[in-house]
PDBML (XML) file of the C-alpha atoms, coordinates in Angstrom:
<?xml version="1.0" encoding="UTF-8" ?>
<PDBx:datablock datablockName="MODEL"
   xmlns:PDBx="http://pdbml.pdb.org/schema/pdbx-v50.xsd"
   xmlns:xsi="http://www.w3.org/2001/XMLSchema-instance"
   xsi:schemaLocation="http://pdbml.pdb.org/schema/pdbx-v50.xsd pdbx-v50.xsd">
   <PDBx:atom_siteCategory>
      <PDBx:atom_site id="1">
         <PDBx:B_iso_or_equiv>0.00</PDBx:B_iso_or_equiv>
         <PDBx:Cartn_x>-11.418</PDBx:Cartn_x>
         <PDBx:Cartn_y>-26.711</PDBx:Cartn_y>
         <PDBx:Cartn_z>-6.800</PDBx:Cartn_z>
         <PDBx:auth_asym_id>A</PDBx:auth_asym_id>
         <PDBx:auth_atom_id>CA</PDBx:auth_atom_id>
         <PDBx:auth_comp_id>UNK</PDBx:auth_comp_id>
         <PDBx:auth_seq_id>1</PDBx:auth_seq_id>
         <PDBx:group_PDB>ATOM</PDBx:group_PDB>
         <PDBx:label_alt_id xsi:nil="true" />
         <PDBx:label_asym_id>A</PDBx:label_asym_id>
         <PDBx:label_atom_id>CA</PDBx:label_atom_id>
         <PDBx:label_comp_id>UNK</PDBx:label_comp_id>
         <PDBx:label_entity_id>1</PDBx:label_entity_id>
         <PDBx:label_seq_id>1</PDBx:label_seq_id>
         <PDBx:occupancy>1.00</PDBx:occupancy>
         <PDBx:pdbx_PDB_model_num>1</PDBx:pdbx_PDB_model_num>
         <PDBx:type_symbol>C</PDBx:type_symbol>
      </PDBx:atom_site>
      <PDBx:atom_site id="2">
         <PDBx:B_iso_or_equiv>0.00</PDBx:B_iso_or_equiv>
         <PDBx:Cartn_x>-10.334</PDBx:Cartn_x>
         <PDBx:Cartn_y>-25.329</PDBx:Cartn_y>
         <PDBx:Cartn_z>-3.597</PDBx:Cartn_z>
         <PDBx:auth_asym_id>A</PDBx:auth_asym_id>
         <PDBx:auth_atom_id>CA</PDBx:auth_atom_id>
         <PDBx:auth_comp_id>UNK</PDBx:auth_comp_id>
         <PDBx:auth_seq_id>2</PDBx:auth_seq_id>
         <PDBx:group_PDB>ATOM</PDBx:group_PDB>
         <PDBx:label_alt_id xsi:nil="true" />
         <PDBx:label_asym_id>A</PDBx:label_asym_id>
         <PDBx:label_atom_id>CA</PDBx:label_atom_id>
         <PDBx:label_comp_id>UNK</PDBx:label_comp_id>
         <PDBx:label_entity_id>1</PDBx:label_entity_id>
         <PDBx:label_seq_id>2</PDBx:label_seq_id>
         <PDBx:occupancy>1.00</PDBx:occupancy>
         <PDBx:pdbx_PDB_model_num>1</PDBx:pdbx_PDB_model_num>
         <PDBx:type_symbol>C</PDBx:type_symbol>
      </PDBx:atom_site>
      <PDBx:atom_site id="3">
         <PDBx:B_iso_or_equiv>0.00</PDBx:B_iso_or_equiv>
         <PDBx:Cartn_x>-8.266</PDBx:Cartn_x>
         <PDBx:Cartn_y>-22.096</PDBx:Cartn_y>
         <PDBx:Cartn_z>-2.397</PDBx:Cartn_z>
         <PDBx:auth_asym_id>A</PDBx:auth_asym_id>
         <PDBx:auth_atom_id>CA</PDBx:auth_atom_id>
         <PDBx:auth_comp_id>UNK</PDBx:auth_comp_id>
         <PDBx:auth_seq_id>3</PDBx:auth_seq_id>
         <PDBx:group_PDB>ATOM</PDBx:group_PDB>
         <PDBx:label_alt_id xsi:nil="true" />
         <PDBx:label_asym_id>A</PDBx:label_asym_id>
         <PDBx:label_atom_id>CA</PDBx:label_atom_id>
         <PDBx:label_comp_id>UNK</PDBx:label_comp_id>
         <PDBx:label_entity_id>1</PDBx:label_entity_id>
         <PDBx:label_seq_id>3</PDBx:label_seq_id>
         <PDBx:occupancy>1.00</PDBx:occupancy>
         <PDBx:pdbx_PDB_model_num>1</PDBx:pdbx_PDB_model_num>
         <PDBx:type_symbol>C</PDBx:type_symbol>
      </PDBx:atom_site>
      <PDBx:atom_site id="4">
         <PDBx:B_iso_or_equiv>0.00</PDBx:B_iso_or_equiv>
         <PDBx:Cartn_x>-6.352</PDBx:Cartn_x>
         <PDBx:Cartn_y>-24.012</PDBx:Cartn_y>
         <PDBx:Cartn_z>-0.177</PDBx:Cartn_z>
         <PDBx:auth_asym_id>A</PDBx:auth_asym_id>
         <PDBx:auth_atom_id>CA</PDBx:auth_atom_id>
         <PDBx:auth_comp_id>UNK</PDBx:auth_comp_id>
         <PDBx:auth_seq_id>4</PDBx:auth_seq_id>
         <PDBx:group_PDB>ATOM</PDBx:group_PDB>
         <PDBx:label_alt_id xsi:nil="true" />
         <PDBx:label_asym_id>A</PDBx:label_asym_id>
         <PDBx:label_atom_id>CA</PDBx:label_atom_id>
         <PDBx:label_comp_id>UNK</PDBx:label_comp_id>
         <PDBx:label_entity_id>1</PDBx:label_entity_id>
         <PDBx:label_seq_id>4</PDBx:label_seq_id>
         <PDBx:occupancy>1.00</PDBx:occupancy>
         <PDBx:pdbx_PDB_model_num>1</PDBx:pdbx_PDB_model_num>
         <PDBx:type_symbol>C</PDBx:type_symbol>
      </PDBx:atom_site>
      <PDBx:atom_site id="5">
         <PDBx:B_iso_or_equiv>0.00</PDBx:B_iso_or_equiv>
         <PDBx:Cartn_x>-5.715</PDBx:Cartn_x>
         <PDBx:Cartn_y>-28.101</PDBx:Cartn_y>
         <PDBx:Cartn_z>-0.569</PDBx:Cartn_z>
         <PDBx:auth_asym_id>A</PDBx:auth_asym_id>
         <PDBx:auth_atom_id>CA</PDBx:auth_atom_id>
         <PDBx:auth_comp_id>UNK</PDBx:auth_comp_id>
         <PDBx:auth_seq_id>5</PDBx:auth_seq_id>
         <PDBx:group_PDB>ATOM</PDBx:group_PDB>
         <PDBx:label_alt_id xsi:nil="true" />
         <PDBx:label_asym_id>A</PDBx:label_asym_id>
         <PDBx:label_atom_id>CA</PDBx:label_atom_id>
         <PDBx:label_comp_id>UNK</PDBx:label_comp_id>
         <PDBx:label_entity_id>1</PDBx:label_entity_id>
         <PDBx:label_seq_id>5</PDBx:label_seq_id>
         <PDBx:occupancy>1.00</PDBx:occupancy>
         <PDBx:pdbx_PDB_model_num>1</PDBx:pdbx_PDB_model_num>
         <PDBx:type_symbol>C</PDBx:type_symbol>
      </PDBx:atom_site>
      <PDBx:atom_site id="6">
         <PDBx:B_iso_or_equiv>0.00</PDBx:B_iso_or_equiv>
         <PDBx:Cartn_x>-4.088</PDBx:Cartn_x>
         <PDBx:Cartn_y>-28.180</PDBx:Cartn_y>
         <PDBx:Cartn_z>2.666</PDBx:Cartn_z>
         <PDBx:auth_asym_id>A</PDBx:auth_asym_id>
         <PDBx:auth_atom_id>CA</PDBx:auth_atom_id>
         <PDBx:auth_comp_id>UNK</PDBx:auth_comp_id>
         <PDBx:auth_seq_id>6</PDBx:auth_seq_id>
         <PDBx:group_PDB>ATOM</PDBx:group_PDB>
         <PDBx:label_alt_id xsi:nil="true" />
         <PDBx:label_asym_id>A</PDBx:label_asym_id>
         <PDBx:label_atom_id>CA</PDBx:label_atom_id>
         <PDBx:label_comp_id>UNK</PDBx:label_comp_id>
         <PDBx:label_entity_id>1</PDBx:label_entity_id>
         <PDBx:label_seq_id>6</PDBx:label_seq_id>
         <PDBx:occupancy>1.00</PDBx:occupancy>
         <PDBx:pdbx_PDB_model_num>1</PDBx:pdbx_PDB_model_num>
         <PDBx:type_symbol>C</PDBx:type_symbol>
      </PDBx:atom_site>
      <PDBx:atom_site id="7">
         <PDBx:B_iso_or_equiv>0.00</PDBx:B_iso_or_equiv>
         <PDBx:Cartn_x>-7.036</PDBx:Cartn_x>
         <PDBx:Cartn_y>-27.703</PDBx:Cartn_y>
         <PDBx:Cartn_z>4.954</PDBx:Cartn_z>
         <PDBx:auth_asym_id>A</PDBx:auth_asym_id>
         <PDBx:auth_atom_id>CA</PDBx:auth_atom_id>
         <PDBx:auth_comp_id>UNK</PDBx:auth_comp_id>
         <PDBx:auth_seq_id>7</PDBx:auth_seq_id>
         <PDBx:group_PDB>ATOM</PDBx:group_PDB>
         <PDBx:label_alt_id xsi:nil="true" />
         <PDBx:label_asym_id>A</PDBx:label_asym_id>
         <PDBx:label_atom_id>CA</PDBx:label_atom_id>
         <PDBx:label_comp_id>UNK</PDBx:label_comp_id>
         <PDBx:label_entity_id>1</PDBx:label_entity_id>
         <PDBx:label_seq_id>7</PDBx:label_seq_id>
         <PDBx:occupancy>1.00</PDBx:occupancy>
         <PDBx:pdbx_PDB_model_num>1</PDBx:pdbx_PDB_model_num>
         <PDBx:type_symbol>C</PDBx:type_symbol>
      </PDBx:atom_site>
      <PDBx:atom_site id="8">
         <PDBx:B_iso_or_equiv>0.00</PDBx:B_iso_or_equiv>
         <PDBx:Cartn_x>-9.184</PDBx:Cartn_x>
         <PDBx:Cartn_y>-29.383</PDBx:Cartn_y>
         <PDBx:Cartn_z>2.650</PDBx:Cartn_z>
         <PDBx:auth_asym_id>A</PDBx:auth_asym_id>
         <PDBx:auth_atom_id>CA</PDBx:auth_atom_id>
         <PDBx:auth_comp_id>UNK</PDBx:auth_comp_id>
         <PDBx:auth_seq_id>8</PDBx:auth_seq_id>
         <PDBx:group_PDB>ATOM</PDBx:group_PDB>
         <PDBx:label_alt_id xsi:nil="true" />
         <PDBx:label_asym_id>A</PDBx:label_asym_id>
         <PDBx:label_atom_id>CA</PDBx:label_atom_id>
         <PDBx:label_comp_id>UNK</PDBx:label_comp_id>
         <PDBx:label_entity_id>1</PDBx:label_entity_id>
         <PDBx:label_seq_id>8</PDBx:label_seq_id>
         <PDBx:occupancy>1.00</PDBx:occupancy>
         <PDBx:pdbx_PDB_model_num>1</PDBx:pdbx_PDB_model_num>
         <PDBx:type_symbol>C</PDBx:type_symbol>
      </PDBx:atom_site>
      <PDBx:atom_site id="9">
         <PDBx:B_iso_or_equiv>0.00</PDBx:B_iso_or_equiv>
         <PDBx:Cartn_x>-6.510</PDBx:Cartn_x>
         <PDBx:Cartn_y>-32.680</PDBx:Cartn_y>
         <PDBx:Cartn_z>2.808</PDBx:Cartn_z>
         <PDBx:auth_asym_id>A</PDBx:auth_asym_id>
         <PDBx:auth_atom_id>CA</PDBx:auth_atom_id>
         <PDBx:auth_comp_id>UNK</PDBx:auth_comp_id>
         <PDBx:auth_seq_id>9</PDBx:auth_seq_id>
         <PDBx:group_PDB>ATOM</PDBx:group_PDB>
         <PDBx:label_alt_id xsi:nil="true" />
         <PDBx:label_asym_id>A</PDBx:label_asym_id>
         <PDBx:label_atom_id>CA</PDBx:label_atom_id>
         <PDBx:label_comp_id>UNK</PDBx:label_comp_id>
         <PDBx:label_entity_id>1</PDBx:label_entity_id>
         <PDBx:label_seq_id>9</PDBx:label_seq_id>
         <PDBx:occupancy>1.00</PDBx:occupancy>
         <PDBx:pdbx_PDB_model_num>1</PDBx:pdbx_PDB_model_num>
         <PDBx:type_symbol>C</PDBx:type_symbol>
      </PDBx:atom_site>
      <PDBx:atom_site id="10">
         <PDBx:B_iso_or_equiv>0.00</PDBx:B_iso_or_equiv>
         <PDBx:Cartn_x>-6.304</PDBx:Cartn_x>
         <PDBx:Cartn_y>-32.244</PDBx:Cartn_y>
         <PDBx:Cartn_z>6.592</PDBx:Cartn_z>
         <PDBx:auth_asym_id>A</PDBx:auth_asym_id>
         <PDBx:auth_atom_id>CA</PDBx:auth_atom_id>
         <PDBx:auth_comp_id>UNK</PDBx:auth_comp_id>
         <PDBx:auth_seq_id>10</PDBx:auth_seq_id>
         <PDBx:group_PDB>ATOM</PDBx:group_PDB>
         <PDBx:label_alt_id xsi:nil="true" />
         <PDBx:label_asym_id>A</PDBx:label_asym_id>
         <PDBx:label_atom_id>CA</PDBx:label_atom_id>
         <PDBx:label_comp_id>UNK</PDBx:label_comp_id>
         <PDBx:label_entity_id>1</PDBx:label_entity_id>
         <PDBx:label_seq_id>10</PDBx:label_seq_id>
         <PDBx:occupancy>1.00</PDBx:occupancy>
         <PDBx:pdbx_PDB_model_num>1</PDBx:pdbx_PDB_model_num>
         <PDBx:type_symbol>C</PDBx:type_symbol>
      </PDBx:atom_site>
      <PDBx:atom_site id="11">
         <PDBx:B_iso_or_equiv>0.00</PDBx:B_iso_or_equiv>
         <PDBx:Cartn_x>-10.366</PDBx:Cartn_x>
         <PDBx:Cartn_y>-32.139</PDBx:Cartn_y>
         <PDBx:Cartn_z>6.871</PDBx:Cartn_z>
         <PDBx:auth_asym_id>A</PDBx:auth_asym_id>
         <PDBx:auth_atom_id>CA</PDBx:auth_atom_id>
         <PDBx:auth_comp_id>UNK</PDBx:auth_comp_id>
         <PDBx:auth_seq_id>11</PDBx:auth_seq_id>
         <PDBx:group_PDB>ATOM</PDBx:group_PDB>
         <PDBx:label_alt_id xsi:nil="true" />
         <PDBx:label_asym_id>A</PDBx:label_asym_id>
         <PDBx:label_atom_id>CA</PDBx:label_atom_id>
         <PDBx:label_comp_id>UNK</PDBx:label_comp_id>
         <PDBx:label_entity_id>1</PDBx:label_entity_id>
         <PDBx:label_seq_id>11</PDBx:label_seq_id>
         <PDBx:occupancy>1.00</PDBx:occupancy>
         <PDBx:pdbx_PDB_model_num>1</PDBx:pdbx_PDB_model_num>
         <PDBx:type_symbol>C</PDBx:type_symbol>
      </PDBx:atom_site>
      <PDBx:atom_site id="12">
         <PDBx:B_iso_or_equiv>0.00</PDBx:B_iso_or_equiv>
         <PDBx:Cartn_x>-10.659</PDBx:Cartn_x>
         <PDBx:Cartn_y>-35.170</PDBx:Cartn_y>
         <PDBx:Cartn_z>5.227</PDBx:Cartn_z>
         <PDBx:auth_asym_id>A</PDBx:auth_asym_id>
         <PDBx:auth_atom_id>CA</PDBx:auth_atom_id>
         <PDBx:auth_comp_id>UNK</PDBx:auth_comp_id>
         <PDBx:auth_seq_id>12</PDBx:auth_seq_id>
         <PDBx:group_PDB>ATOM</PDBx:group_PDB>
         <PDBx:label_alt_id xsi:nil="true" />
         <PDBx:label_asym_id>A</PDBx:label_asym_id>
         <PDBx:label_atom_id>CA</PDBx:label_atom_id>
         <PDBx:label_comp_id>UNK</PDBx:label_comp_id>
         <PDBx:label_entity_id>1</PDBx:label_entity_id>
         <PDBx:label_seq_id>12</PDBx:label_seq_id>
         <PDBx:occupancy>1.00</PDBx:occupancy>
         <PDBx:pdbx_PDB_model_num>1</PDBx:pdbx_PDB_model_num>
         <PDBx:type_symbol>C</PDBx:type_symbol>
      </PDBx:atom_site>
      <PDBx:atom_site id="13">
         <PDBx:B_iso_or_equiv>0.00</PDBx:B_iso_or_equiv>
         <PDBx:Cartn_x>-7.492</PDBx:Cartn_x>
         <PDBx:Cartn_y>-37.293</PDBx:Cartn_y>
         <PDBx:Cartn_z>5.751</PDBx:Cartn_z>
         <PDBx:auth_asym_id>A</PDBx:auth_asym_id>
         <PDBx:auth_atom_id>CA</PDBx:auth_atom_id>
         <PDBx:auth_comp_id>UNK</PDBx:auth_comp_id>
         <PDBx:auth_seq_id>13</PDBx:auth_seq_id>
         <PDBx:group_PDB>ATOM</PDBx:group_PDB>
         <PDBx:label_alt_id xsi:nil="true" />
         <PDBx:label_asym_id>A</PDBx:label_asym_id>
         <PDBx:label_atom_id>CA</PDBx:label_atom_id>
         <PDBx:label_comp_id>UNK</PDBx:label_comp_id>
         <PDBx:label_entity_id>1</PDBx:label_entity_id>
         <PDBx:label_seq_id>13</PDBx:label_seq_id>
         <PDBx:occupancy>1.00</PDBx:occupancy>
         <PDBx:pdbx_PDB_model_num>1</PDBx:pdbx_PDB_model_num>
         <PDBx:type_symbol>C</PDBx:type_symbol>
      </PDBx:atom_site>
      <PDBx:atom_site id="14">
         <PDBx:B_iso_or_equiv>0.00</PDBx:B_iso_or_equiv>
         <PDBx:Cartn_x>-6.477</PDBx:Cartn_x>
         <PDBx:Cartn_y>-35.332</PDBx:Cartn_y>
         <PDBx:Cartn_z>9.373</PDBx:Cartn_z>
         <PDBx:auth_asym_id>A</PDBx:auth_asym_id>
         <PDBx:auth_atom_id>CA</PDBx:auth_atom_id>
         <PDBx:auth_comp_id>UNK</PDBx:auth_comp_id>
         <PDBx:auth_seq_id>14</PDBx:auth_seq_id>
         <PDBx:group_PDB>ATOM</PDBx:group_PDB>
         <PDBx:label_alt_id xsi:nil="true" />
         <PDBx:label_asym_id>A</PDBx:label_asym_id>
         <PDBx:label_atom_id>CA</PDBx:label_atom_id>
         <PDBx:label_comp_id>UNK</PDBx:label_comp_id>
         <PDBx:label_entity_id>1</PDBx:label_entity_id>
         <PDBx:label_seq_id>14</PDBx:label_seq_id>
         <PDBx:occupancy>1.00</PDBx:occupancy>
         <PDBx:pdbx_PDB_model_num>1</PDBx:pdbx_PDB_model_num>
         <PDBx:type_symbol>C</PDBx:type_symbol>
      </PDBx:atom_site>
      <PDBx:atom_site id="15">
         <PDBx:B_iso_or_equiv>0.00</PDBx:B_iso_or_equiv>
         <PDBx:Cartn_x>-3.398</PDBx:Cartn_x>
         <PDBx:Cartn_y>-38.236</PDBx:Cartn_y>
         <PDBx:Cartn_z>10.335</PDBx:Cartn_z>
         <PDBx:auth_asym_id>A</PDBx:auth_asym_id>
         <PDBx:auth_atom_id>CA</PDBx:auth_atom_id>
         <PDBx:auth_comp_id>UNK</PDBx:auth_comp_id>
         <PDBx:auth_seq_id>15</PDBx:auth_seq_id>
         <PDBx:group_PDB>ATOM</PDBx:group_PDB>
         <PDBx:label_alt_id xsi:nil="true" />
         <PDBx:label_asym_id>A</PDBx:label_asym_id>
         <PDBx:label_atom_id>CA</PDBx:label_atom_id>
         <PDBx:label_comp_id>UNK</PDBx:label_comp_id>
         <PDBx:label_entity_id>1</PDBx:label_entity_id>
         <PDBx:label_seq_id>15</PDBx:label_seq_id>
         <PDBx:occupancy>1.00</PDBx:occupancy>
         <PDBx:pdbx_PDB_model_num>1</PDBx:pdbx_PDB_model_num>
         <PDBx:type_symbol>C</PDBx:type_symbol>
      </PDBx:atom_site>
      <PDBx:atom_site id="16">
         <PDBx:B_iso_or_equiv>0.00</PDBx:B_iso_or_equiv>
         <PDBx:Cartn_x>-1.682</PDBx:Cartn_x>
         <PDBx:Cartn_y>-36.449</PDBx:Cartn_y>
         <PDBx:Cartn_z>6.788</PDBx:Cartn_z>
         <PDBx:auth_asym_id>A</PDBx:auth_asym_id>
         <PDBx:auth_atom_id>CA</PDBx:auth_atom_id>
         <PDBx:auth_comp_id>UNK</PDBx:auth_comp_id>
         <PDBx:auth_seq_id>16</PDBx:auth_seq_id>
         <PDBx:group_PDB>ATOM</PDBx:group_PDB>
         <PDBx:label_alt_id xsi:nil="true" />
         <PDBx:label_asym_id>A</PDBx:label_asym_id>
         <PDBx:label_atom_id>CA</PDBx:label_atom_id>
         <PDBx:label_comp_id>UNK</PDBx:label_comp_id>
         <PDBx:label_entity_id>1</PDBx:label_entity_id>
         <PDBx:label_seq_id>16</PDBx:label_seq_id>
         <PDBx:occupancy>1.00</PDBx:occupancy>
         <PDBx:pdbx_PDB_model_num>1</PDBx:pdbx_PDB_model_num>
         <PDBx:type_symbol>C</PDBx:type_symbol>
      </PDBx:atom_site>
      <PDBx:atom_site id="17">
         <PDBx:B_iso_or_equiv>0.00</PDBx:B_iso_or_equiv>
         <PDBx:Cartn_x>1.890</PDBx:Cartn_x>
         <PDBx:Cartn_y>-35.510</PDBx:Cartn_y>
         <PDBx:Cartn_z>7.898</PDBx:Cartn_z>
         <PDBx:auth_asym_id>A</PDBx:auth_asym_id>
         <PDBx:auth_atom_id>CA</PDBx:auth_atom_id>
         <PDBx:auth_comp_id>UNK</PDBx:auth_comp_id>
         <PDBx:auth_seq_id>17</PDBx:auth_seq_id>
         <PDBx:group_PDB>ATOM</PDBx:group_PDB>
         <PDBx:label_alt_id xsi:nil="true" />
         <PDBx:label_asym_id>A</PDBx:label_asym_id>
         <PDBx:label_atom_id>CA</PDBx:label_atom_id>
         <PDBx:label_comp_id>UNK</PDBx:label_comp_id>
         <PDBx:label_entity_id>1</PDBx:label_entity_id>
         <PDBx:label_seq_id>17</PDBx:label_seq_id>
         <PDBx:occupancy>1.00</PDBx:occupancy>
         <PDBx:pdbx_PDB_model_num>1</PDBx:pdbx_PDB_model_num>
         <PDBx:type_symbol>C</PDBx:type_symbol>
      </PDBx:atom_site>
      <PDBx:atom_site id="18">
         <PDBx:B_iso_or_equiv>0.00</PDBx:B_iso_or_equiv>
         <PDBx:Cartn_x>3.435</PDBx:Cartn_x>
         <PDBx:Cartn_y>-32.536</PDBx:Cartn_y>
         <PDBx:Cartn_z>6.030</PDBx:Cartn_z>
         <PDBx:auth_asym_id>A</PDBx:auth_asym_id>
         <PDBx:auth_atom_id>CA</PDBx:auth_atom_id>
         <PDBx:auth_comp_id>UNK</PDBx:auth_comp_id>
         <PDBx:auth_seq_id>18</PDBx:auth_seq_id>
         <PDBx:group_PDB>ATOM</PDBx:group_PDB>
         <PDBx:label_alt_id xsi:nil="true" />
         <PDBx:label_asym_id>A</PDBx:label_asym_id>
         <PDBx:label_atom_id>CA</PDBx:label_atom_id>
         <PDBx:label_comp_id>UNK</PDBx:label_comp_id>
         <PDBx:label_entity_id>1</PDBx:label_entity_id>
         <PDBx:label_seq_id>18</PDBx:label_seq_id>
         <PDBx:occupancy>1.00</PDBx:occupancy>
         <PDBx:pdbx_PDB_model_num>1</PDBx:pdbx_PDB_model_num>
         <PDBx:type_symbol>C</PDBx:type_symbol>
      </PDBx:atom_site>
      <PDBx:atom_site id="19">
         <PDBx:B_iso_or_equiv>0.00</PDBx:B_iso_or_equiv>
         <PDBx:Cartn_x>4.874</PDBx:Cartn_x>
         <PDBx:Cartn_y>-34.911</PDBx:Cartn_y>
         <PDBx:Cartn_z>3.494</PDBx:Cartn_z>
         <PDBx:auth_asym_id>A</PDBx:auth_asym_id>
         <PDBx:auth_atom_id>CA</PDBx:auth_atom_id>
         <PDBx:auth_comp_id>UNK</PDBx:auth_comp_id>
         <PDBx:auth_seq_id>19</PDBx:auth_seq_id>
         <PDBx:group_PDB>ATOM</PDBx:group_PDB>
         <PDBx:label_alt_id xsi:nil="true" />
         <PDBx:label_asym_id>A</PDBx:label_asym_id>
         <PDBx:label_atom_id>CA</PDBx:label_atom_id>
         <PDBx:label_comp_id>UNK</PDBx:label_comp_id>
         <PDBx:label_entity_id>1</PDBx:label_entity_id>
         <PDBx:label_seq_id>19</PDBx:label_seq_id>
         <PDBx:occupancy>1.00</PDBx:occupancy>
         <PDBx:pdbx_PDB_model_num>1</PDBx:pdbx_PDB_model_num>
         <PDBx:type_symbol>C</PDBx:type_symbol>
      </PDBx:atom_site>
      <PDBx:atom_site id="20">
         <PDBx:B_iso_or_equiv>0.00</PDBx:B_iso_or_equiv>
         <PDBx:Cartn_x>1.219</PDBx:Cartn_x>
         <PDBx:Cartn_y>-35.693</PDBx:Cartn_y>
         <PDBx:Cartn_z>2.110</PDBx:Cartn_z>
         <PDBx:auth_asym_id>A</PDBx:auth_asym_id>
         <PDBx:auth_atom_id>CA</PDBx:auth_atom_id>
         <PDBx:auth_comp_id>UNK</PDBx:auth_comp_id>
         <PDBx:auth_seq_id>20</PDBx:auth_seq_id>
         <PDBx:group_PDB>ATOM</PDBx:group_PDB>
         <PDBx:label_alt_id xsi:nil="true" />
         <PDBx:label_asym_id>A</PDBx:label_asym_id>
         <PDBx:label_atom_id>CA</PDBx:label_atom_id>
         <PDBx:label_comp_id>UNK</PDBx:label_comp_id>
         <PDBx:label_entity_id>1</PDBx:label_entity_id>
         <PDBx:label_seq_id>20</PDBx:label_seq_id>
         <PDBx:occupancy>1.00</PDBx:occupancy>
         <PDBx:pdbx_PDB_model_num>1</PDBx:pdbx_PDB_model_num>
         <PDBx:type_symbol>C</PDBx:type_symbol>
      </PDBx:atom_site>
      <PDBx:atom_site id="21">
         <PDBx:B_iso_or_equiv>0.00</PDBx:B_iso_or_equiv>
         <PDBx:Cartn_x>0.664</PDBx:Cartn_x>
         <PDBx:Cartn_y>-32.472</PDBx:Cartn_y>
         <PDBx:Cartn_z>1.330</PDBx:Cartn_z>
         <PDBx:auth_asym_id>A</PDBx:auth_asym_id>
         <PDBx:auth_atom_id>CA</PDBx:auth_atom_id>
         <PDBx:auth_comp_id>UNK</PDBx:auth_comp_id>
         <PDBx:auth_seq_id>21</PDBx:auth_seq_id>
         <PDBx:group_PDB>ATOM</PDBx:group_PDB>
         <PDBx:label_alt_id xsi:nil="true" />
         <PDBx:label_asym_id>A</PDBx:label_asym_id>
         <PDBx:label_atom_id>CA</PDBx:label_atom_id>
         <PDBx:label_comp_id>UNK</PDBx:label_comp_id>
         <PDBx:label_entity_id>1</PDBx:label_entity_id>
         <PDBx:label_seq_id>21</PDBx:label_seq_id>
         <PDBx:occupancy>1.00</PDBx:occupancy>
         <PDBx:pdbx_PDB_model_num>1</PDBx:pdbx_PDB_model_num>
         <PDBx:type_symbol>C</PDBx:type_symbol>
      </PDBx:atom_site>
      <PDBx:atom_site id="22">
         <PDBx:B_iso_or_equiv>0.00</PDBx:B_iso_or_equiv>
         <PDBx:Cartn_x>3.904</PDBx:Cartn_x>
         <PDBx:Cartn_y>-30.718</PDBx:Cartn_y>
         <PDBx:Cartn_z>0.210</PDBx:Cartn_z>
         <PDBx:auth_asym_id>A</PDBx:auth_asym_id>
         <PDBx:auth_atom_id>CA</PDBx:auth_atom_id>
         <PDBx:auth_comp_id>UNK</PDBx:auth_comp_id>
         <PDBx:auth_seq_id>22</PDBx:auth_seq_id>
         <PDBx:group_PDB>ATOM</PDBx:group_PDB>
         <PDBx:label_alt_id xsi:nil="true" />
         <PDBx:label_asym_id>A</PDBx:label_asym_id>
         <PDBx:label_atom_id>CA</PDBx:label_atom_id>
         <PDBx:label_comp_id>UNK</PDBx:label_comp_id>
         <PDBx:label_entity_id>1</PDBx:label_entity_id>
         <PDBx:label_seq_id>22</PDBx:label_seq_id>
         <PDBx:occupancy>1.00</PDBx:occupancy>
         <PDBx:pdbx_PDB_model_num>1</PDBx:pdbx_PDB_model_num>
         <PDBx:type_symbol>C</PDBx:type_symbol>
      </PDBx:atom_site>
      <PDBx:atom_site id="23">
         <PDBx:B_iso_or_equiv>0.00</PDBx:B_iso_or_equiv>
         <PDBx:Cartn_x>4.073</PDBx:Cartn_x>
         <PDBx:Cartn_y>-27.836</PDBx:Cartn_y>
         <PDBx:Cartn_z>-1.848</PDBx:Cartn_z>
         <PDBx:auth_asym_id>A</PDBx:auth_asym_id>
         <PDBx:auth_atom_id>CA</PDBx:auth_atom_id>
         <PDBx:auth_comp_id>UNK</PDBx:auth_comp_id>
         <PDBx:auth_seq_id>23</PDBx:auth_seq_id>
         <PDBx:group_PDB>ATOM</PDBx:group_PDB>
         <PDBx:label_alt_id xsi:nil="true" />
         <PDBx:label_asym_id>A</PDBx:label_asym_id>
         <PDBx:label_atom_id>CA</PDBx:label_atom_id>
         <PDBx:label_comp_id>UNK</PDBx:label_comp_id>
         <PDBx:label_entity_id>1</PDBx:label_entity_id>
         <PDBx:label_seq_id>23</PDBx:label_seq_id>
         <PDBx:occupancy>1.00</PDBx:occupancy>
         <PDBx:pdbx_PDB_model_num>1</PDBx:pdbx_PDB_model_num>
         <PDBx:type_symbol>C</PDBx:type_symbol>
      </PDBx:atom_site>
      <PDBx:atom_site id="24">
         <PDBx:B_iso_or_equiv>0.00</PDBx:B_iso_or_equiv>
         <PDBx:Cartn_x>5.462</PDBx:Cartn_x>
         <PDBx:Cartn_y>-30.065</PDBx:Cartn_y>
         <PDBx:Cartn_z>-4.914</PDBx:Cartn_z>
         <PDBx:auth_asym_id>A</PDBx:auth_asym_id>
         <PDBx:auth_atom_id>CA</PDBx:auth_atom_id>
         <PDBx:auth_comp_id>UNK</PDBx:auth_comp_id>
         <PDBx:auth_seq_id>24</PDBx:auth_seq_id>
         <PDBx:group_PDB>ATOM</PDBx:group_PDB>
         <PDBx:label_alt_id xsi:nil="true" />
         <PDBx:label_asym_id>A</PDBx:label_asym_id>
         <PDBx:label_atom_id>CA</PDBx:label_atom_id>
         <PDBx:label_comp_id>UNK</PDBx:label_comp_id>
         <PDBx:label_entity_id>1</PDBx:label_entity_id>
         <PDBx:label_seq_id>24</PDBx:label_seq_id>
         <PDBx:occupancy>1.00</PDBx:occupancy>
         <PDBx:pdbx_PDB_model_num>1</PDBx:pdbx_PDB_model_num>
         <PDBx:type_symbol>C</PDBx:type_symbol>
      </PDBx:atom_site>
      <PDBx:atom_site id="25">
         <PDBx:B_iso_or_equiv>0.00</PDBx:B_iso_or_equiv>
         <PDBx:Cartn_x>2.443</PDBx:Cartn_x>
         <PDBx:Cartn_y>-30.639</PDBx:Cartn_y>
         <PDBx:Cartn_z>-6.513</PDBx:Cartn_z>
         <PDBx:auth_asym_id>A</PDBx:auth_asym_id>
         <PDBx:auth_atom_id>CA</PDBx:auth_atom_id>
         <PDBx:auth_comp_id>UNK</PDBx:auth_comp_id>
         <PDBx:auth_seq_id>25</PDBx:auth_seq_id>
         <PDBx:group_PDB>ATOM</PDBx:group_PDB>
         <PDBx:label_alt_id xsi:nil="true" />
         <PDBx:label_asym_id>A</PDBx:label_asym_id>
         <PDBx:label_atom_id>CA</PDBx:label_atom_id>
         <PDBx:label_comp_id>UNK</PDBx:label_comp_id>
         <PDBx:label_entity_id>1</PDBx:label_entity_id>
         <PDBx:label_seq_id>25</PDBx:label_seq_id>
         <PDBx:occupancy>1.00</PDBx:occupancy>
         <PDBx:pdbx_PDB_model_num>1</PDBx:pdbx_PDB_model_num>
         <PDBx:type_symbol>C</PDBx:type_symbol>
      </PDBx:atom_site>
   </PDBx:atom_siteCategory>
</PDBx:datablock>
């Protein structure tokens, strides 16, 4: 689990646009 999946996507997967990580789970 993380507190936020946003930097955690970004860290790992950095070319993620928005879209790849939008609020709608």
């Amino acid at each position: 689990w993380v507190e936020d999946r946003f930097q955690y996507v970004q860290s790992l997967c950095p070319k993620s646009t928005p879209m790849n990580v939008h609020p709608d789970t």
